[in-house]
C-alpha atoms as a PDB file:
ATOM      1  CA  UNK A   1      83.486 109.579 180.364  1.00  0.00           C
ATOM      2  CA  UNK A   2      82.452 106.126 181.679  1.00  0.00           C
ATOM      3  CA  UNK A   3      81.046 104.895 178.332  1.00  0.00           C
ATOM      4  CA  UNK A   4      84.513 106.450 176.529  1.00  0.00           C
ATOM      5  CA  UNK A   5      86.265 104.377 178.229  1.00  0.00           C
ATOM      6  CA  UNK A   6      84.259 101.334 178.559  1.00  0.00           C
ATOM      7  CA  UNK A   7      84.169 102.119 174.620  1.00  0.00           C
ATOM      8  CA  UNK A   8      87.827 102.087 174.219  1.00  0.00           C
ATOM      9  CA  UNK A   9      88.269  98.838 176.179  1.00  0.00           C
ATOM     10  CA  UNK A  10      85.938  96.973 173.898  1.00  0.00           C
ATOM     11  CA  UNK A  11      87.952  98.022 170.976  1.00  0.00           C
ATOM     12  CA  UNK A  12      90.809  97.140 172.277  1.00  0.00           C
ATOM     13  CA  UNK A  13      89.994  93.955 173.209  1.00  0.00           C
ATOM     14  CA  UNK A  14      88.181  93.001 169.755  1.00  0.00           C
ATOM     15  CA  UNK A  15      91.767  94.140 168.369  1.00  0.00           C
ATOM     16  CA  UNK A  16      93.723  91.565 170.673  1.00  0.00           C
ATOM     17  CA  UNK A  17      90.893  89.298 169.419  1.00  0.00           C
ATOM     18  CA  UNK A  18      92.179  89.673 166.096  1.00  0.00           C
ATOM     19  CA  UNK A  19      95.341  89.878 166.559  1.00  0.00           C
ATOM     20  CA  UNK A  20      95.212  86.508 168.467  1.00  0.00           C
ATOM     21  CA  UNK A  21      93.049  84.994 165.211  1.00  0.00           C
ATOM     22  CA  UNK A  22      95.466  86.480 163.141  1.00  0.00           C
ATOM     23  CA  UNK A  23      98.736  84.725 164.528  1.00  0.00           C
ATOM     24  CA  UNK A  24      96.774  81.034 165.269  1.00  0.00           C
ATOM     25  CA  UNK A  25      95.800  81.225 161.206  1.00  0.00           C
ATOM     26  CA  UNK A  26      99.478  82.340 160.542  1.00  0.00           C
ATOM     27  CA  UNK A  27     100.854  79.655 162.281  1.00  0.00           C
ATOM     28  CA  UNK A  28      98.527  76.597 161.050  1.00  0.00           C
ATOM     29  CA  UNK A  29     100.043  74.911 157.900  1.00  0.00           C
ATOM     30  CA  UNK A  30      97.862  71.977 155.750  1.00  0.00           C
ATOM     31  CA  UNK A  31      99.772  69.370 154.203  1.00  0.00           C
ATOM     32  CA  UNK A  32      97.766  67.106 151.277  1.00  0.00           C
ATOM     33  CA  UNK A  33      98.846  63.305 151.586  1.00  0.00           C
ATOM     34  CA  UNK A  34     100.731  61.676 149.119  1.00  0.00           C
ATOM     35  CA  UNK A  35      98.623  60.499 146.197  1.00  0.00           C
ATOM     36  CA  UNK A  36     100.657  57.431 145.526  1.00  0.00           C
ATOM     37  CA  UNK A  37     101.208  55.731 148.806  1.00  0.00           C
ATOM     38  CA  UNK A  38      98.612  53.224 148.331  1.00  0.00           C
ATOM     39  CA  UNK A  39      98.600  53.087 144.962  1.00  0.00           C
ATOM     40  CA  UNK A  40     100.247  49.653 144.587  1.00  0.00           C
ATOM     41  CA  UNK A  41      96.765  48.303 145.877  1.00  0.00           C
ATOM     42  CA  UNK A  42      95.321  48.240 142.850  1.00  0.00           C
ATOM     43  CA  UNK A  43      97.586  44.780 142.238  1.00  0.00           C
ATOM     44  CA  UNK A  44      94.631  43.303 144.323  1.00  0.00           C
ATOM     45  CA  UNK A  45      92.065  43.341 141.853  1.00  0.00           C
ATOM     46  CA  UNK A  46      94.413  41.946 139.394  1.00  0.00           C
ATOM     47  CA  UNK A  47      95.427  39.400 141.055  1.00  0.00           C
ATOM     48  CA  UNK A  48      91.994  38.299 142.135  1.00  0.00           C
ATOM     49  CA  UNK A  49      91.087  38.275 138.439  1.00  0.00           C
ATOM     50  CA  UNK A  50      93.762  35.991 137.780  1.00  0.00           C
ATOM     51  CA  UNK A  51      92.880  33.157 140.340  1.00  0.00           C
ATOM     52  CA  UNK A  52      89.449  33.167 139.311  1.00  0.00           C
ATOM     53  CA  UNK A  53      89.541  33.410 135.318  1.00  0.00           C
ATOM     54  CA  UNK A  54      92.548  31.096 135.202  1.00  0.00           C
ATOM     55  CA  UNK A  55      90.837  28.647 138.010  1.00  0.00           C
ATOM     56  CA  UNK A  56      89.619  25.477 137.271  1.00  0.00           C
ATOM     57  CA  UNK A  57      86.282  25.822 138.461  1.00  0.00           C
ATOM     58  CA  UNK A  58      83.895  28.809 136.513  1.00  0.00           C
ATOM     59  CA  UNK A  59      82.694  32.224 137.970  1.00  0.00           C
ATOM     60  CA  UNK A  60      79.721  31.700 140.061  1.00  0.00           C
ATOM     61  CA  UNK A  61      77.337  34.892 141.152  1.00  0.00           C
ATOM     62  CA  UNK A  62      79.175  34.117 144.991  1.00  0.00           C
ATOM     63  CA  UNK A  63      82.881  35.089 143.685  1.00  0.00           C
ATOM     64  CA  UNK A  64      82.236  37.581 141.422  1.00  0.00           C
ATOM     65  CA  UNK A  65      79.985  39.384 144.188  1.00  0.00           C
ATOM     66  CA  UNK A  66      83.343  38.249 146.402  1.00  0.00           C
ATOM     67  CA  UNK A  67      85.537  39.937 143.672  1.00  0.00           C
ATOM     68  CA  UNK A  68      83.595  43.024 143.662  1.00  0.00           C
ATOM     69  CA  UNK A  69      84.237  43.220 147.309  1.00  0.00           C
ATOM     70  CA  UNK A  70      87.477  42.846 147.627  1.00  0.00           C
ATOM     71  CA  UNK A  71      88.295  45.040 144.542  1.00  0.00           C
ATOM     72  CA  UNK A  72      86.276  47.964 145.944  1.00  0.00           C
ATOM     73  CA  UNK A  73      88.215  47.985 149.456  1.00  0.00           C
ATOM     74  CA  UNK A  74      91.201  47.618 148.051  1.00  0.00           C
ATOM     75  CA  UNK A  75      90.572  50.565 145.639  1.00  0.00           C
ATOM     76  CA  UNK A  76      89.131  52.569 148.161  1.00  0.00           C
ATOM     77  CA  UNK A  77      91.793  52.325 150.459  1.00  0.00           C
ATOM     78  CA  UNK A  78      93.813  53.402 147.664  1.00  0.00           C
ATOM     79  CA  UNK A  79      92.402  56.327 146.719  1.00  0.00           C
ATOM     80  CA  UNK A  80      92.254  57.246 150.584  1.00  0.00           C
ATOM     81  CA  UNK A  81      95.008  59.391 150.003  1.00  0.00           C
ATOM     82  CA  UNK A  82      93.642  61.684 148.049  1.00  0.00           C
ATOM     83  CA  UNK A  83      90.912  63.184 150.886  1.00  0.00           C
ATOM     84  CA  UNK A  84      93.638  62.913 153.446  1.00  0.00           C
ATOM     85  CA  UNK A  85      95.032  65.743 155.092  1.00  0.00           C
ATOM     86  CA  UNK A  86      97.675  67.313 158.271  1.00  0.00           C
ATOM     87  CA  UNK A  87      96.997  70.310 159.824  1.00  0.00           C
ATOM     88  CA  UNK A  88      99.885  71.547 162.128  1.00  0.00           C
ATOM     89  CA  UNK A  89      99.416  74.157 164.432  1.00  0.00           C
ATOM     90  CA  UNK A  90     101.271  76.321 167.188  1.00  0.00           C
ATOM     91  CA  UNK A  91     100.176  73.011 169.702  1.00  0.00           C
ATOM     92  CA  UNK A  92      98.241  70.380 167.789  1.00  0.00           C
ATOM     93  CA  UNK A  93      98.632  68.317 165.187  1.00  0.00           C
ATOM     94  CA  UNK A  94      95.165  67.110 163.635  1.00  0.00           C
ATOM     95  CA  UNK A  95      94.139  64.330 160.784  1.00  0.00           C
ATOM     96  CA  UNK A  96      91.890  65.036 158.048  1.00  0.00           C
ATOM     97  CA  UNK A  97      89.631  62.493 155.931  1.00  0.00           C
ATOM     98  CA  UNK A  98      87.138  64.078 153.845  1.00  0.00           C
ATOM     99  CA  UNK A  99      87.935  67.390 155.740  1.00  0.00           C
ATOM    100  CA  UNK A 100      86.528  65.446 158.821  1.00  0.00           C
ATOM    101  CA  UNK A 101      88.615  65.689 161.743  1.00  0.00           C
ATOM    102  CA  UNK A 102      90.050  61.645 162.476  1.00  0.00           C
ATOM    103  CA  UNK A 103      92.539  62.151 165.403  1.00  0.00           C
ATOM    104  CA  UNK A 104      93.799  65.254 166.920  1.00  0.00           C
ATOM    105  CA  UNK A 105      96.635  65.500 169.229  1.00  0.00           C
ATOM    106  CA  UNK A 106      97.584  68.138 171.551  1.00  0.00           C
ATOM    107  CA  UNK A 107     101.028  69.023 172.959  1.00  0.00           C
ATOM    108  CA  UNK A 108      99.923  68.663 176.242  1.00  0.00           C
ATOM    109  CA  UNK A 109      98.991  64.552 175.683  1.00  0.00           C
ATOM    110  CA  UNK A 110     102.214  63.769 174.296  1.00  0.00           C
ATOM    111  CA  UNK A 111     103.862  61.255 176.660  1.00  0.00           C
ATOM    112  CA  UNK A 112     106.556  60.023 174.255  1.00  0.00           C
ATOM    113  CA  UNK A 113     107.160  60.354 170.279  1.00  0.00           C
ATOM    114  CA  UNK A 114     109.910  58.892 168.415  1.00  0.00           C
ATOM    115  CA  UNK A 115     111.313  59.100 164.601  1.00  0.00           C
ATOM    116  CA  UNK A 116     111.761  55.683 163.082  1.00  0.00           C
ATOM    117  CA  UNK A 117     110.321  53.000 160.882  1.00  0.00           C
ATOM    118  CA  UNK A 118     106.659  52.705 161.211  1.00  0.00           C
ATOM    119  CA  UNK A 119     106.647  48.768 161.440  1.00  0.00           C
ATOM    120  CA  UNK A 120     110.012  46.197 162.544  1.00  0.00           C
ATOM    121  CA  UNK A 121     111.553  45.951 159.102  1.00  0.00           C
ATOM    122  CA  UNK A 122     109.787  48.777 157.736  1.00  0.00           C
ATOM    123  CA  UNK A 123     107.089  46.982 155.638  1.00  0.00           C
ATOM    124  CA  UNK A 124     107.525  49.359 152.673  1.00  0.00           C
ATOM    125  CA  UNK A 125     106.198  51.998 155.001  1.00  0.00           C
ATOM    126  CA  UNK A 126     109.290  53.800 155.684  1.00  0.00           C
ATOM    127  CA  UNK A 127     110.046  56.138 158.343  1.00  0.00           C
ATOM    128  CA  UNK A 128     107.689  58.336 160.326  1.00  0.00           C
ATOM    129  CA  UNK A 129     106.502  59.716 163.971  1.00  0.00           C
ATOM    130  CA  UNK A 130     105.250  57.123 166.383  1.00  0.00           C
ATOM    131  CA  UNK A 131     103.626  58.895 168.876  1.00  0.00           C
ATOM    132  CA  UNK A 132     101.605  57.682 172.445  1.00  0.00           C
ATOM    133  CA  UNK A 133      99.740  60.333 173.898  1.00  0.00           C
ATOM    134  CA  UNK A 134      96.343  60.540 176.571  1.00  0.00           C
ATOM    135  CA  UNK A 135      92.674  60.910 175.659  1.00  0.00           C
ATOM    136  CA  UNK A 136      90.232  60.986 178.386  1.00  0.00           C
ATOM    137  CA  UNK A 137      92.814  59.413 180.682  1.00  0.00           C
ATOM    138  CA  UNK A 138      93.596  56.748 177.992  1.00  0.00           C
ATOM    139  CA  UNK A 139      97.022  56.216 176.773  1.00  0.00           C
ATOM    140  CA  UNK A 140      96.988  55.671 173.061  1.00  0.00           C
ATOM    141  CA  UNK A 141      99.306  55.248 169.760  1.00  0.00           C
ATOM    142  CA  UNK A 142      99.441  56.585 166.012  1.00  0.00           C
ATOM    143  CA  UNK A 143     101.868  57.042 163.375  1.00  0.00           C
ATOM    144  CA  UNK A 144     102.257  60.164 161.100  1.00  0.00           C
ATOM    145  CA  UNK A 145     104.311  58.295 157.862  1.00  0.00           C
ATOM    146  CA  UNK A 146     107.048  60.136 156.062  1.00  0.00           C
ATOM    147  CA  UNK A 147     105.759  58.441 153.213  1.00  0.00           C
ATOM    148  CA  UNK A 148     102.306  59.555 153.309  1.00  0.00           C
ATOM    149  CA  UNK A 149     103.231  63.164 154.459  1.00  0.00           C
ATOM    150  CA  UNK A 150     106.676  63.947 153.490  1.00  0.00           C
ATOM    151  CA  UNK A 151     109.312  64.729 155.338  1.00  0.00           C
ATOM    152  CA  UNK A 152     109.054  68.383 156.101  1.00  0.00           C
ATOM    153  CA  UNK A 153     105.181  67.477 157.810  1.00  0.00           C
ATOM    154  CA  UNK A 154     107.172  65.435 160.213  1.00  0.00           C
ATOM    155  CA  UNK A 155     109.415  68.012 160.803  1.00  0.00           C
ATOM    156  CA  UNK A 156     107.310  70.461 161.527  1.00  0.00           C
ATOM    157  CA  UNK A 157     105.071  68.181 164.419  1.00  0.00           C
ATOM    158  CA  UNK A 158     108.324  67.270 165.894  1.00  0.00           C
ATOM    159  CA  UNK A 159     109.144  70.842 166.630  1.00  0.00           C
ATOM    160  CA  UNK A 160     105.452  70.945 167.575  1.00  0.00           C
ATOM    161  CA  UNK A 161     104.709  67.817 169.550  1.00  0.00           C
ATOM    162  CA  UNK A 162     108.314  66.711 170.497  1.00  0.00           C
ATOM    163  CA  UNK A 163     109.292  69.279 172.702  1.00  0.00           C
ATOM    164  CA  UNK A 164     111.303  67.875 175.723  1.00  0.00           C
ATOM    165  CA  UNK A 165     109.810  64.396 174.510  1.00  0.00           C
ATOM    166  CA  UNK A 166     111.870  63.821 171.316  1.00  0.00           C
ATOM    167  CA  UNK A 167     115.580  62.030 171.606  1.00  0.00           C
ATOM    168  CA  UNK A 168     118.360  64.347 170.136  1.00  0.00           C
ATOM    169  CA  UNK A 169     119.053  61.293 167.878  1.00  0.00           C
ATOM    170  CA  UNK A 170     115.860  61.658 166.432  1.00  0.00           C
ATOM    171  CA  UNK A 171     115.931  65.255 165.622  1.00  0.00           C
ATOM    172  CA  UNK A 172     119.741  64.683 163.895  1.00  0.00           C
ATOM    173  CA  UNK A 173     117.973  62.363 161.926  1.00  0.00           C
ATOM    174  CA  UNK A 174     115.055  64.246 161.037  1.00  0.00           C
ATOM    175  CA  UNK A 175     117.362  67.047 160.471  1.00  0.00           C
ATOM    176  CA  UNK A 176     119.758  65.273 158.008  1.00  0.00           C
ATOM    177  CA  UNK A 177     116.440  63.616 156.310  1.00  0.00           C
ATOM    178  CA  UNK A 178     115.242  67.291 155.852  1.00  0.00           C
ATOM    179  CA  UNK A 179     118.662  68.029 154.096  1.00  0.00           C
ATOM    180  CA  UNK A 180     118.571  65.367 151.554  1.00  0.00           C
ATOM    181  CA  UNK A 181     115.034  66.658 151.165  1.00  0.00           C
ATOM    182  CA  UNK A 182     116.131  69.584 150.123  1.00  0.00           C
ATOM    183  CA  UNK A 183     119.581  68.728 147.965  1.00  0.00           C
ATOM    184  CA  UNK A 184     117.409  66.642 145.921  1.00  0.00           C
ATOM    185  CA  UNK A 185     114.655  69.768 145.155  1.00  0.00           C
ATOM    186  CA  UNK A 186     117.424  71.742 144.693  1.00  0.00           C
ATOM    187  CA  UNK A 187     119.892  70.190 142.938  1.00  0.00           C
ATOM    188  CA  UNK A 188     117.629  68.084 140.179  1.00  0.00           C
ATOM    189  CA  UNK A 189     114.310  69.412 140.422  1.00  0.00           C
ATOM    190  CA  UNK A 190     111.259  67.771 142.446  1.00  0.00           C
ATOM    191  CA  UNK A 191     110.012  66.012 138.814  1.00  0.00           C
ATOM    192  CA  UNK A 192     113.598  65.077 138.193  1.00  0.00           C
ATOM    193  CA  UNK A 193     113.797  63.656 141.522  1.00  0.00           C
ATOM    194  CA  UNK A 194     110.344  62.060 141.533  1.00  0.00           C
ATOM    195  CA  UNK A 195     110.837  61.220 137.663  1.00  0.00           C
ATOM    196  CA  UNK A 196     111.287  56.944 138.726  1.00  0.00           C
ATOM    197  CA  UNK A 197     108.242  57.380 141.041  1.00  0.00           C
ATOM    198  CA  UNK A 198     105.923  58.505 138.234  1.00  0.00           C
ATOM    199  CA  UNK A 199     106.968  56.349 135.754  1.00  0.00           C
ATOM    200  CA  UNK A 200     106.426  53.731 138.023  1.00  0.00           C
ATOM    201  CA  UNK A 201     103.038  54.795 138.905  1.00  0.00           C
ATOM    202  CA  UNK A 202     101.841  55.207 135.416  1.00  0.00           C
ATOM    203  CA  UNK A 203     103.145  51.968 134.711  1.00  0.00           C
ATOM    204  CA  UNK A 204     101.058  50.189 137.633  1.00  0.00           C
ATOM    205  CA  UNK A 205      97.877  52.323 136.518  1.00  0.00           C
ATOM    206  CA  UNK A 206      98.323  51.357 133.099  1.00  0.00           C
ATOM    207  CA  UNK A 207      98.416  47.861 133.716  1.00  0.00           C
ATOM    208  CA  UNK A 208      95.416  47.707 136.220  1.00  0.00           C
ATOM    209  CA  UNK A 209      93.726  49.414 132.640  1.00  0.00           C
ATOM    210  CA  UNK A 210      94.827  46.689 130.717  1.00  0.00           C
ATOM    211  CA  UNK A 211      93.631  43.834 132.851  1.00  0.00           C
ATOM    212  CA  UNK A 212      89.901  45.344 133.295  1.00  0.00           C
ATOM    213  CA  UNK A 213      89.476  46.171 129.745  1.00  0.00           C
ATOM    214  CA  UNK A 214      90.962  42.486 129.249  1.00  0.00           C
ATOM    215  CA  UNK A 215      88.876  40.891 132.480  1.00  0.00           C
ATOM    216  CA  UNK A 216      85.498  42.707 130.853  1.00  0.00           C
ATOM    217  CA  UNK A 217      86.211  41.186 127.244  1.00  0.00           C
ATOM    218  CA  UNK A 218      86.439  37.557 128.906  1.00  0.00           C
ATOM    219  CA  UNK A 219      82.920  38.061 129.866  1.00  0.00           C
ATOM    220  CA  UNK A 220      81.975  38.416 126.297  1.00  0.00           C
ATOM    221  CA  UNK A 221      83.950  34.870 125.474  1.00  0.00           C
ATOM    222  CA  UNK A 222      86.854  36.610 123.359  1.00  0.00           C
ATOM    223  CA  UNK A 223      89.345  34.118 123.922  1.00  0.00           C
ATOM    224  CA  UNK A 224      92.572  36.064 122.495  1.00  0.00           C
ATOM    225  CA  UNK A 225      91.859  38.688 125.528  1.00  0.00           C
ATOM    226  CA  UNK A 226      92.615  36.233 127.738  1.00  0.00           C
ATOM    227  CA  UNK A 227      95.982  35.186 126.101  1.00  0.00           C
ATOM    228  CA  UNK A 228      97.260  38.656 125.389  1.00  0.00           C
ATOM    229  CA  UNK A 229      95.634  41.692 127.510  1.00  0.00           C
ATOM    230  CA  UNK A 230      96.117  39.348 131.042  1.00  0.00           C
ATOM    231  CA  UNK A 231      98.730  38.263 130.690  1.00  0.00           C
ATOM    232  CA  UNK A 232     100.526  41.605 129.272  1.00  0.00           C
ATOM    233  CA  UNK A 233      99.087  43.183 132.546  1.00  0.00           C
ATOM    234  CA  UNK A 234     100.197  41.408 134.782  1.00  0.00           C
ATOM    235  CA  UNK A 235     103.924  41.610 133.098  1.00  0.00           C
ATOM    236  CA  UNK A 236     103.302  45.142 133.125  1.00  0.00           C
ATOM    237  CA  UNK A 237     102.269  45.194 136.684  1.00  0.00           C
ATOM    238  CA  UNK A 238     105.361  43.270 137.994  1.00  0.00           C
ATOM    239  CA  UNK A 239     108.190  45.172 135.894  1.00  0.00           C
ATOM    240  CA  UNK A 240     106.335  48.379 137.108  1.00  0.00           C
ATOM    241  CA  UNK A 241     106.756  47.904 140.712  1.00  0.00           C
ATOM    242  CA  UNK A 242     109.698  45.891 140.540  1.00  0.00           C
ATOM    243  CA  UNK A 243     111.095  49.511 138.811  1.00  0.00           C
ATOM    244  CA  UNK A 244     109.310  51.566 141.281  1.00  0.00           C
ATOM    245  CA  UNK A 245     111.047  49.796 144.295  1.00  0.00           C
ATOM    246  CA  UNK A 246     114.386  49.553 142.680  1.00  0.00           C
ATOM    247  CA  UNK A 247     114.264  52.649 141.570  1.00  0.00           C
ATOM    248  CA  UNK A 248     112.822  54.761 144.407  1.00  0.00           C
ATOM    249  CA  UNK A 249     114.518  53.073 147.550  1.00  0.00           C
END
């Protein structure tokens, strides 16, 4: 009778068990970063290749191991984005890089969060969560961005995060940023919508093409790859994110 009993305990407790896994998976949502929030980096190696081709003095070993340098941080924080990750769940909010865990914050070491721009006069980085919370009896800060995100990830950790610490200013504004959200996916489509975005983006990729393919046939002493690919790169480069802003603000 004992071991009945004992027997139906157990089950029912590796039942709550699962239950409990079940509803913390349920309530966990993943959201990829944007792939083209950095992407305007890749001006950097462009640029550097025009102050040192069109300098007066040549390339020495020193700047082109300088160039490689630079180029390869700024396209690595570029493509940073694309291993970045949220995960959101029932009282956390955690950062992903490379599916390794960067910061992780937990309801319970919020002390204040707030829904604005990320930097005084926004920066280009738009709006976002700045948030302060405690580690180890440190106070700390971080920024979820909007940008990098979207809209309904900062949403979803201000319902998460901001409870009883989150102005009801900021939630109308979330709220009404949400809405526009949405008109525009379902009025016009999310491609329609994001149409100027892409073009832009192509644009800038296409040009950073351009200029390596022209940068590479300098080396070899073609002179008319220097007069037309650069240069046509560069003009690319600046109508593309001139369009991209203009377009996309």
């Amino acid at each position: 009778m004992i071991l009945v009993k004992m027997s139906g305990y157990l089950a029912g407790s590796q039942r709550r068990q699962l239950v409990n896994r079940n509803y913390m998976s349920t309530n966990i949502k993943v959201y990829k970063a944007n792939k083209y929030y950095t992407i305007a980096l890749l001006f950097v190696p462009i640029f550097l290749g025009v102050v040192f081709l069109l300098g007066d003095n040549p390339m020495t070993t020193e700047k082109w191991i300088g160039f490689s340098i630079l180029s390869g941080m700024a396209i690595l924080i570029a493509l940073i984005p694309f291993a970045g990750k949220l995960e959101v769940g029932s009282n956390y909010a955690r950062t992903y890089f490379l599916n390794f865990p960067v910061t992780t914050i937990q309801i319970s070491d919020v002390q204040a969060i707030q829904y604005g721009k990320l930097f005084r006069g926004g920066l280009g980085y738009g709006n976002g969560l700045n948030i302060r919370f405690v580690v180890n009896g440190k106070s700390k800060f971080t920024s979820i961005g909007e940008n990098l995100y979207g809209i309904e990830a900062i949403a979803h950790v201000s319902r998460v995060l901001g409870v009883g610490k989150i102005s009801s200013t900021n939630e109308i504004a979330i709220t009404k940023a949400l809405q526009k959200e949405s008109d525009i996916k379902s009025s016009r489509g999310y491609l329609v919508a994001n149409k100027h975005k892409l073009i832009g983006s192509g644009a800038i990729l296409l040009s950073t093409v351009l200029f390596f393919v022209g940068l590479f046939a300098a080396e070899g002493n073609s002179s008319s790859s220097i007069k037309f690919l650069i240069p046509v790169s560069i003009v690319l480069l600046i109508f593309s994110m001139g369009y991209t802003i203009v377009k996309t603000k």
